[in-house]
Structures are given as C-alpha cells and as structure tokens.
PDB file of N, CA and C in Angstrom:
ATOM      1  N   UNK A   1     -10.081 -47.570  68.762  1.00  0.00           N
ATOM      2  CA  UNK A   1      -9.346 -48.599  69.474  1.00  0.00           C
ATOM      3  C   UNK A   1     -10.163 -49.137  70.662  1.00  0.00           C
ATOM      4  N   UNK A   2     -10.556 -48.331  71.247  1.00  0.00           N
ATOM      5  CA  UNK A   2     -11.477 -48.440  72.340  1.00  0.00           C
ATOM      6  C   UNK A   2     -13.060 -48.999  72.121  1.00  0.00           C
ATOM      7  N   UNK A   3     -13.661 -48.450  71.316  1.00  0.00           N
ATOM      8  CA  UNK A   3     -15.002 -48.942  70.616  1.00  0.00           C
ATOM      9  C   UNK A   3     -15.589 -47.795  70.926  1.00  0.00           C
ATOM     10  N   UNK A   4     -15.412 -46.859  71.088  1.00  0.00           N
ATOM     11  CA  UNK A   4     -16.215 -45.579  71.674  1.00  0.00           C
ATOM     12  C   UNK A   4     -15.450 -44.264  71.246  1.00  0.00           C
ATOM     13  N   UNK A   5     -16.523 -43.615  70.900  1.00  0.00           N
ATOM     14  CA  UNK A   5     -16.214 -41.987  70.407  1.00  0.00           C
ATOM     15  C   UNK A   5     -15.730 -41.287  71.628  1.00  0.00           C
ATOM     16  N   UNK A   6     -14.886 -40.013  70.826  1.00  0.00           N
ATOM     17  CA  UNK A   6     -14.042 -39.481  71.666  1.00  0.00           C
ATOM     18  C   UNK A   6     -15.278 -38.035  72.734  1.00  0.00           C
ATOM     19  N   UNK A   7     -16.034 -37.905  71.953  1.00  0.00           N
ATOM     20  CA  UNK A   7     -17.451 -37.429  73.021  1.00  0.00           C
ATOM     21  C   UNK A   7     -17.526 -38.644  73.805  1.00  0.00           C
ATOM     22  N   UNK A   8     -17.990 -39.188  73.456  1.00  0.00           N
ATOM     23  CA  UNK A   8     -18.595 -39.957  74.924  1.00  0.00           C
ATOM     24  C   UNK A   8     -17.442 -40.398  75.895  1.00  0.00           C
ATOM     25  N   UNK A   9     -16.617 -40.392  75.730  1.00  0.00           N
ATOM     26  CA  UNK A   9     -15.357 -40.509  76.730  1.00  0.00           C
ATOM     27  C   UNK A   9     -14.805 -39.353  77.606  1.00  0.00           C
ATOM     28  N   UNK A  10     -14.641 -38.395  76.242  1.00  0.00           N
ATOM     29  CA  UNK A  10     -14.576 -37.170  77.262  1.00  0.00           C
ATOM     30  C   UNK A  10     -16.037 -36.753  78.511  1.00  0.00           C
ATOM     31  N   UNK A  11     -17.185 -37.422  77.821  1.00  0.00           N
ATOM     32  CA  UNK A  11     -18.429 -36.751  78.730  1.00  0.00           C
ATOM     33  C   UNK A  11     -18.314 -37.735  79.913  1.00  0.00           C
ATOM     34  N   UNK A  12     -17.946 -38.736  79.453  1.00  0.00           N
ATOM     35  CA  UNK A  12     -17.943 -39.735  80.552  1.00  0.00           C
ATOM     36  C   UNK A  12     -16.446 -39.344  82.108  1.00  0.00           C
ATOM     37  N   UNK A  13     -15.490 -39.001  81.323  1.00  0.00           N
ATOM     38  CA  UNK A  13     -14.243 -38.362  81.867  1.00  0.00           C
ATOM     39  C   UNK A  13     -14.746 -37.100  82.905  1.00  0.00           C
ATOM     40  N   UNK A  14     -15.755 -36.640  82.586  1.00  0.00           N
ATOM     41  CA  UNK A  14     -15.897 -35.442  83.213  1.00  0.00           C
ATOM     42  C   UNK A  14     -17.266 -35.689  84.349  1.00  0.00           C
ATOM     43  N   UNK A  15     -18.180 -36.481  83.809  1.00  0.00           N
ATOM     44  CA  UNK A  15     -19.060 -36.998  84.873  1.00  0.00           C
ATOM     45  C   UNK A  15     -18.408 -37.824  85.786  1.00  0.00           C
ATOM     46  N   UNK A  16     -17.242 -38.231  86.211  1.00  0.00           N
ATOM     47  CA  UNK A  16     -16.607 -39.044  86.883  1.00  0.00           C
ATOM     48  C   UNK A  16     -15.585 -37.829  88.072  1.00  0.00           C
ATOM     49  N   UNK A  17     -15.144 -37.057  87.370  1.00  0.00           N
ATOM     50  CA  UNK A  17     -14.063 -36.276  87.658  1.00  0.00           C
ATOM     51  C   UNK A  17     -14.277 -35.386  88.299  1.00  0.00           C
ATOM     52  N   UNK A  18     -15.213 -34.166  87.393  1.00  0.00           N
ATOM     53  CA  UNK A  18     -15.818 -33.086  87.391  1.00  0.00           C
ATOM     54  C   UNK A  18     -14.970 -31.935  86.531  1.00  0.00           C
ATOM     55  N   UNK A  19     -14.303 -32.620  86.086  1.00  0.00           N
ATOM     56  CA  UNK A  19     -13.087 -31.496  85.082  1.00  0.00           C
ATOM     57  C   UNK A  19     -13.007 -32.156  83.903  1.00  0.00           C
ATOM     58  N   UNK A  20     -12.748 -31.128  83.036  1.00  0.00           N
ATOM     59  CA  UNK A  20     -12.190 -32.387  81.336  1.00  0.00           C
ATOM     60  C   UNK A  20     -10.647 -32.635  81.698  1.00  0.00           C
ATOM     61  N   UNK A  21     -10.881 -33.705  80.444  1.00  0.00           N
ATOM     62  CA  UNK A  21      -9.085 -34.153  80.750  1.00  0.00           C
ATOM     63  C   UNK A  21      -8.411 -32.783  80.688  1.00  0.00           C
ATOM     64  N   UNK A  22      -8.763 -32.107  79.558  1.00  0.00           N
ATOM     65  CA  UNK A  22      -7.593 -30.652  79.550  1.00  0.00           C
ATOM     66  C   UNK A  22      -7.651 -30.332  80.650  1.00  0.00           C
ATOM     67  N   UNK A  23      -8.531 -29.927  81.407  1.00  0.00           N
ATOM     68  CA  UNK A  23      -8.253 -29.150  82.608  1.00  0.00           C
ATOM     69  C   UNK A  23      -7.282 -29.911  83.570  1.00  0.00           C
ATOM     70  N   UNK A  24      -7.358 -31.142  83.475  1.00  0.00           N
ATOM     71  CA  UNK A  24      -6.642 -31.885  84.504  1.00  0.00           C
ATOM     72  C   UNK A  24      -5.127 -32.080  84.104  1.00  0.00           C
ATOM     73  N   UNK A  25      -5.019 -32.188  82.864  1.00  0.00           N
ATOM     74  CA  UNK A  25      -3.978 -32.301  81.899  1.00  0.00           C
ATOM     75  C   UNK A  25      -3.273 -30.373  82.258  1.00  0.00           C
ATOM     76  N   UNK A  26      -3.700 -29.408  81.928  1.00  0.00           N
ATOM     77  CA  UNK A  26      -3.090 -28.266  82.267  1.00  0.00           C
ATOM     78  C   UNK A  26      -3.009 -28.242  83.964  1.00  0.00           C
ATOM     79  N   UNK A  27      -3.709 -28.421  84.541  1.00  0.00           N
ATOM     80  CA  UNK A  27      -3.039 -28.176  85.964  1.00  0.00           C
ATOM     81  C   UNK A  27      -2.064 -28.823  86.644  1.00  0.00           C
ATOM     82  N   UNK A  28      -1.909 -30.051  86.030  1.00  0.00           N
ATOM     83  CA  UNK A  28      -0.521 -30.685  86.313  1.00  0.00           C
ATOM     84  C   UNK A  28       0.769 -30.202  85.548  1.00  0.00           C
ATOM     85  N   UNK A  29       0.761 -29.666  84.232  1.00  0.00           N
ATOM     86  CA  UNK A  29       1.344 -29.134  83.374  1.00  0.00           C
ATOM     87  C   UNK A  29       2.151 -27.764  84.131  1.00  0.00           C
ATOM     88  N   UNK A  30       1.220 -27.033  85.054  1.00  0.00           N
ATOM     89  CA  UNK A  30       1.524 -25.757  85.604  1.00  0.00           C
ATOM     90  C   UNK A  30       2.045 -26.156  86.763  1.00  0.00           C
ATOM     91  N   UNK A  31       1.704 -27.253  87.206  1.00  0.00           N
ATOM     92  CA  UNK A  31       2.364 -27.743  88.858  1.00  0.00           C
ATOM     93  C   UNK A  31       4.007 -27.971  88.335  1.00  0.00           C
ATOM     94  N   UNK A  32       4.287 -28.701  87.174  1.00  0.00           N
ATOM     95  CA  UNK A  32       5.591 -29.408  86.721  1.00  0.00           C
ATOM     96  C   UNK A  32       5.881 -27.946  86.355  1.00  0.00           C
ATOM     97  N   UNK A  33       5.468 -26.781  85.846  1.00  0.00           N
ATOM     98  CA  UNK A  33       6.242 -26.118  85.283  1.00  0.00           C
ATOM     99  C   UNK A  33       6.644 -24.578  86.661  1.00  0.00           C
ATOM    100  N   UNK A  34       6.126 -24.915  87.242  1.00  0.00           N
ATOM    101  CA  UNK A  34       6.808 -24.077  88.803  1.00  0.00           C
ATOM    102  C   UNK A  34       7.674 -24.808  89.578  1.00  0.00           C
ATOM    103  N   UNK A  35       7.505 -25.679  89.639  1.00  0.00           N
ATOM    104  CA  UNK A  35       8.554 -26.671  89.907  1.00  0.00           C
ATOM    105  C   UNK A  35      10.012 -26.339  89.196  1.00  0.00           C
ATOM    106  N   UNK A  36       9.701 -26.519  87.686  1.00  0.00           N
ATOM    107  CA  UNK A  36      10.846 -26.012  86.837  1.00  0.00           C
ATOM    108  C   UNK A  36      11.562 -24.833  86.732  1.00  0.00           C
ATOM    109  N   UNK A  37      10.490 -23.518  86.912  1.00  0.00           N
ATOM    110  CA  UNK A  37      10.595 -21.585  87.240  1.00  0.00           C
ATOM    111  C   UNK A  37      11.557 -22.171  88.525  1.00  0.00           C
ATOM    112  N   UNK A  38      10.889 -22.484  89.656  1.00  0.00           N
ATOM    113  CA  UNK A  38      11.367 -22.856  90.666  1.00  0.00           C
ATOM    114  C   UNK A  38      13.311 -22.849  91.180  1.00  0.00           C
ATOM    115  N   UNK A  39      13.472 -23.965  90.166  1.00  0.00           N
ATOM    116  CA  UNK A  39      14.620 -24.553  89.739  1.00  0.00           C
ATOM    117  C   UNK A  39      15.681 -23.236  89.413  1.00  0.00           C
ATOM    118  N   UNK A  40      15.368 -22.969  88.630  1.00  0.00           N
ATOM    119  CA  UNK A  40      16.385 -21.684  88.113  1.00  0.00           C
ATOM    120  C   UNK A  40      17.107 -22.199  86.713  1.00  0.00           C
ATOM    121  N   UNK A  41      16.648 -23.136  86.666  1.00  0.00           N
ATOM    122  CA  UNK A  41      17.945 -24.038  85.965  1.00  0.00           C
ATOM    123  C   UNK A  41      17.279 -23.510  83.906  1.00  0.00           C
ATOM    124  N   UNK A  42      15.976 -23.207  84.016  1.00  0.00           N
ATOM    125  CA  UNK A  42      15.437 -23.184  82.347  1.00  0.00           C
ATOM    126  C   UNK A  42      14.636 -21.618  82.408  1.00  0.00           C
ATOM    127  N   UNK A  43      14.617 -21.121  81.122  1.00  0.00           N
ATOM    128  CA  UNK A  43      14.260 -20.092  80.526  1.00  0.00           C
ATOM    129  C   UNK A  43      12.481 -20.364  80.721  1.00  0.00           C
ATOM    130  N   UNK A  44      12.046 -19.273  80.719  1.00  0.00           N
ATOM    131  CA  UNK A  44      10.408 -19.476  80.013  1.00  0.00           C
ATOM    132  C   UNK A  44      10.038 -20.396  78.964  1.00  0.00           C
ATOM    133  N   UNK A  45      10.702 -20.211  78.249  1.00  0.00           N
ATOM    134  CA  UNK A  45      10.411 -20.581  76.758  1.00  0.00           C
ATOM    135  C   UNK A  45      10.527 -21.985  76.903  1.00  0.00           C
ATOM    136  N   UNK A  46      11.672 -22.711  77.279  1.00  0.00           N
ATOM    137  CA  UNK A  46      11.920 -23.621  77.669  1.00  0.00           C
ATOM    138  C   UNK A  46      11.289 -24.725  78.741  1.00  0.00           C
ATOM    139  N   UNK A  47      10.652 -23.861  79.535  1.00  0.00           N
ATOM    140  CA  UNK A  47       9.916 -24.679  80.636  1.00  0.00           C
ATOM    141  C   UNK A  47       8.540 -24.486  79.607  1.00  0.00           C
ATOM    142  N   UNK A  48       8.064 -24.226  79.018  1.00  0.00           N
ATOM    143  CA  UNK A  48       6.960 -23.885  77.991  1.00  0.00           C
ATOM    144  C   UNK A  48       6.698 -25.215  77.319  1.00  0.00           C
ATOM    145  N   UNK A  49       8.093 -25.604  76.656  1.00  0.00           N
ATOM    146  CA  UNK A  49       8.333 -26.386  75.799  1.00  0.00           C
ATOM    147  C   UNK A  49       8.497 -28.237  76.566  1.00  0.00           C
ATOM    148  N   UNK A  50       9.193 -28.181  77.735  1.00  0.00           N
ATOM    149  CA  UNK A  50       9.384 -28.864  78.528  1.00  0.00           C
ATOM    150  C   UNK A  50       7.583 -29.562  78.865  1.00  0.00           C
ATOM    151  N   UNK A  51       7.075 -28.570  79.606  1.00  0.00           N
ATOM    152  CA  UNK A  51       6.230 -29.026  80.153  1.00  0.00           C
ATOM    153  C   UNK A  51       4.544 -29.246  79.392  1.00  0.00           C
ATOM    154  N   UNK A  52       4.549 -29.419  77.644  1.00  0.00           N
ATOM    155  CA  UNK A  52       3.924 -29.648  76.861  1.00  0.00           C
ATOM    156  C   UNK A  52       3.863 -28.701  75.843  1.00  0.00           C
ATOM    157  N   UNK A  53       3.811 -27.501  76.240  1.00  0.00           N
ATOM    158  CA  UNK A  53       2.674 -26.551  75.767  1.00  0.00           C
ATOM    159  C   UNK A  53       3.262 -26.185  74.417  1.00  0.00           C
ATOM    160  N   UNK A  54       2.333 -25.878  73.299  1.00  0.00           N
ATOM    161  CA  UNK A  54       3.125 -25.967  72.152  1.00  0.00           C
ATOM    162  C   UNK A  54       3.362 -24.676  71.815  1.00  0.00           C
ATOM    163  N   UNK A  55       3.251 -23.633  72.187  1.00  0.00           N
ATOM    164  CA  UNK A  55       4.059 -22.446  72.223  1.00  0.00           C
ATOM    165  C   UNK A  55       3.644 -21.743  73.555  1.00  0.00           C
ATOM    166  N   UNK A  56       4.760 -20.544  73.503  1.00  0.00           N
ATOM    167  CA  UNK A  56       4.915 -19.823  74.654  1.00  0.00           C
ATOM    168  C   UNK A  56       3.669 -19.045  75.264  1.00  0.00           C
ATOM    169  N   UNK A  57       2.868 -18.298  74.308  1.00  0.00           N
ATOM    170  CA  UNK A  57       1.882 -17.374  74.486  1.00  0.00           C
ATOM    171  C   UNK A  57       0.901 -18.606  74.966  1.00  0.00           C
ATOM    172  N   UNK A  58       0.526 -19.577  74.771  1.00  0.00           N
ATOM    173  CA  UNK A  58      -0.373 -20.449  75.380  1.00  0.00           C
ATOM    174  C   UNK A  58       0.257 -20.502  76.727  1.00  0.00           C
ATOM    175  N   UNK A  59       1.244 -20.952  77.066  1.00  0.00           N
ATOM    176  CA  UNK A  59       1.662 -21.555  78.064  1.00  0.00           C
ATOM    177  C   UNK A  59       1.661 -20.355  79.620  1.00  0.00           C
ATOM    178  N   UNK A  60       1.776 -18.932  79.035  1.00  0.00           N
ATOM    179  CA  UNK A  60       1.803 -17.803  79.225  1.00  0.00           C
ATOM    180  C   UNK A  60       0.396 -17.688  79.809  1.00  0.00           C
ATOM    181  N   UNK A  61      -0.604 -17.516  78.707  1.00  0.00           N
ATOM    182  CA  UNK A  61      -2.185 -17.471  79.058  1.00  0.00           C
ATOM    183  C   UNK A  61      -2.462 -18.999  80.012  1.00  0.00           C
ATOM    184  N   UNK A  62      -2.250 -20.483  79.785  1.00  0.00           N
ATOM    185  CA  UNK A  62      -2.854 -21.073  81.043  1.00  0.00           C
ATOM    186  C   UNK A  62      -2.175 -20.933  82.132  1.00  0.00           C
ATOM    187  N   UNK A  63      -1.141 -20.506  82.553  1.00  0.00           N
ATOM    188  CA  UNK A  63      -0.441 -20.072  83.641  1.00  0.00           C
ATOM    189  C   UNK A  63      -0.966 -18.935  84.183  1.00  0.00           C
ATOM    190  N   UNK A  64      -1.331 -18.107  84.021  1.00  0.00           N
ATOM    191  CA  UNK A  64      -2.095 -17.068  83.902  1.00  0.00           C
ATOM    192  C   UNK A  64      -3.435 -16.939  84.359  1.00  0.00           C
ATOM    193  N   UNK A  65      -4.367 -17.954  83.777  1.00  0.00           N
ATOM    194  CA  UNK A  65      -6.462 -18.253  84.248  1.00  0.00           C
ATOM    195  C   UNK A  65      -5.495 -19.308  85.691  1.00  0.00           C
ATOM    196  N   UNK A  66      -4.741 -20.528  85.563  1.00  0.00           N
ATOM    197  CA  UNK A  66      -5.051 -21.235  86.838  1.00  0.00           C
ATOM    198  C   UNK A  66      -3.920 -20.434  87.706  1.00  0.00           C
ATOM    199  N   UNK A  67      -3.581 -19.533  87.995  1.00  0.00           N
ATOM    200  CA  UNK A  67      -2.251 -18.721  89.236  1.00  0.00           C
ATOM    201  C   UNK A  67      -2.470 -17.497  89.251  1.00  0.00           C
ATOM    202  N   UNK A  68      -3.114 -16.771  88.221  1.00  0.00           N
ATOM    203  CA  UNK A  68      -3.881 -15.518  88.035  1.00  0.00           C
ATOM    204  C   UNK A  68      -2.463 -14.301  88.327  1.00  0.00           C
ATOM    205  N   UNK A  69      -1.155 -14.777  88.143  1.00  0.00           N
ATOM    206  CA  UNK A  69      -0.119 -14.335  87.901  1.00  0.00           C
ATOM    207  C   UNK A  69       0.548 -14.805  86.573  1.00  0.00           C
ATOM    208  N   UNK A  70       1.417 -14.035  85.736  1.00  0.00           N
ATOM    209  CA  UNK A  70       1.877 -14.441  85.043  1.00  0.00           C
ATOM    210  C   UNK A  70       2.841 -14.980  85.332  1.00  0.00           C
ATOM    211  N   UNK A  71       3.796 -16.195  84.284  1.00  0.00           N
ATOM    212  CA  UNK A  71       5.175 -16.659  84.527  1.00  0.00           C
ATOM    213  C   UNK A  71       6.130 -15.790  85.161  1.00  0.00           C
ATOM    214  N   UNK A  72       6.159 -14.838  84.168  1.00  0.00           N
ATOM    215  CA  UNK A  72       7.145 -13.795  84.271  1.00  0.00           C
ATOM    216  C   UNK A  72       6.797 -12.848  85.817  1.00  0.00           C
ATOM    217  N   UNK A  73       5.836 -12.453  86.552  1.00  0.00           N
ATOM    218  CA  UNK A  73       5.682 -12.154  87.778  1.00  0.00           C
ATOM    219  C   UNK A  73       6.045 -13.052  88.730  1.00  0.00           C
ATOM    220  N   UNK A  74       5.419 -14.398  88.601  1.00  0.00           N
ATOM    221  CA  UNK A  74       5.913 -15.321  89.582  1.00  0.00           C
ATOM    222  C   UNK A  74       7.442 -15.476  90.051  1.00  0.00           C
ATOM    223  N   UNK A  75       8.096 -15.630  88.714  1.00  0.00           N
ATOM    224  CA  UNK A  75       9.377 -15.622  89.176  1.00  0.00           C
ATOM    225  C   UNK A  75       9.845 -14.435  89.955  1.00  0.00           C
ATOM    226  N   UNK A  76       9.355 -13.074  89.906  1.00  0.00           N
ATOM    227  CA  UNK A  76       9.540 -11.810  90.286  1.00  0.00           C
ATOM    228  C   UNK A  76       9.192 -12.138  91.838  1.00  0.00           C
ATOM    229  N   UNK A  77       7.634 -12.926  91.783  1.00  0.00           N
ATOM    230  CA  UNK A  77       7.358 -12.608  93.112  1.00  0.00           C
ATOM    231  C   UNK A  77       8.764 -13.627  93.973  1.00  0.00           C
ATOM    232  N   UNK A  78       8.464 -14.500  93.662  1.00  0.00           N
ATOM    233  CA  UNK A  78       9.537 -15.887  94.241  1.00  0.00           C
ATOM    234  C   UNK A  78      11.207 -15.084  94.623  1.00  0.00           C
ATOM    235  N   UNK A  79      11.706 -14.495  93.700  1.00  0.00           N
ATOM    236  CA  UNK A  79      12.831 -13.929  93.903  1.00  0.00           C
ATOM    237  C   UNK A  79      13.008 -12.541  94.808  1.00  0.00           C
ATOM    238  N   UNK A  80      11.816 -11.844  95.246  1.00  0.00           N
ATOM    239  CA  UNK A  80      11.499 -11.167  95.906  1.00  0.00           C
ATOM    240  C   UNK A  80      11.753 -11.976  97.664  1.00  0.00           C
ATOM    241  N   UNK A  81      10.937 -12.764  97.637  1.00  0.00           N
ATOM    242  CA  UNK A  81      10.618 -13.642  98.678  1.00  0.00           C
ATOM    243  C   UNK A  81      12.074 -14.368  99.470  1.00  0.00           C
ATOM    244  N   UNK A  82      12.848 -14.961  98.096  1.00  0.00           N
ATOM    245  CA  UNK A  82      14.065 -15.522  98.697  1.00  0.00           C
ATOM    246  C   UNK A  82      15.017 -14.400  98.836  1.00  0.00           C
ATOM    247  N   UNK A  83      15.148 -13.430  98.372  1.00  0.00           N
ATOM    248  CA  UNK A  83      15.997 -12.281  98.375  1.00  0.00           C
ATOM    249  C   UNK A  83      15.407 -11.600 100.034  1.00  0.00           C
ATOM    250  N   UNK A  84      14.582 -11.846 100.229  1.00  0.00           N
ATOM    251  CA  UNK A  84      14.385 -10.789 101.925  1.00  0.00           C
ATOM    252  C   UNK A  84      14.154 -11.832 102.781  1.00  0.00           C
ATOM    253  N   UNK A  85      14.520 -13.090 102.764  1.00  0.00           N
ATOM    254  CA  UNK A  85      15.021 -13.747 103.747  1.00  0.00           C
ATOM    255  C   UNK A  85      16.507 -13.602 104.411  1.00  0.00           C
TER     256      UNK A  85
END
C-alpha cells in the first residue's frame, strides 16, 4: 500500500525512534493494562484480552521483562500499599 517493504519500515521505525514498533506497541499495552489491574473492575485474563495480547501467558511474560514483577504480584504489591494507608 505504501510502496515499501515491511523491513525497511520497520528499520526505518527504529532508526528514528530507537525502539521497534513492538516495543513501543507493548509498553503502552502495559501502561493501559495497570491502569486496568488498577481499576479493580477486570480479571487478569481479561485485562490480557482487553489490552491486545492474544493470550494470557504472553501478556504475563511482557508484563513481566518491562515491570520485572508479575501481574499477579503487582496487584499484591498495590493492595498491600492501599491496605496500610
């Protein structure tokens, strides 16, 4: 559509940026989906599903390399935090 291969866009995407789209694409993904943990209002699975990721164990592992906590801790830590206020 564009006239250009999807290499040279992505190389070009990243000489501009310094990240690939995925990377930029998952860290917003994890910003929207603490936001959502946040909330109280959706399950794991659900904020998983919500916020792209096409299954849980992915969504699990990039939550995980960019917060270096898992889902399931975060919420632990967070509810820790508002509970001893």
């Amino acid at each position: 559509m564009l006239g250009i291969s999807p290499s040279y866009l992505s190389r070009k995407f990243k000489s501009i940026t310094q990240q690939t789209f995925m990377d930029i694409l998952n860290q917003y993904r994890i910003k929207k989906s603490i936001d959502l943990l946040l909330s109280g209002k959706y399950r794991l699975y659900e904020v998983s599903d919500i916020v792209g990721f096409g299954d849980y164990k992915n969504f699990f592992n990039t939550f995980k390399k960019y917060l270096s906590i898992s889902p399931t801790e975060f919420i632990k830590q967070e509810d820790k935090k508002l509970h001893s206020k």
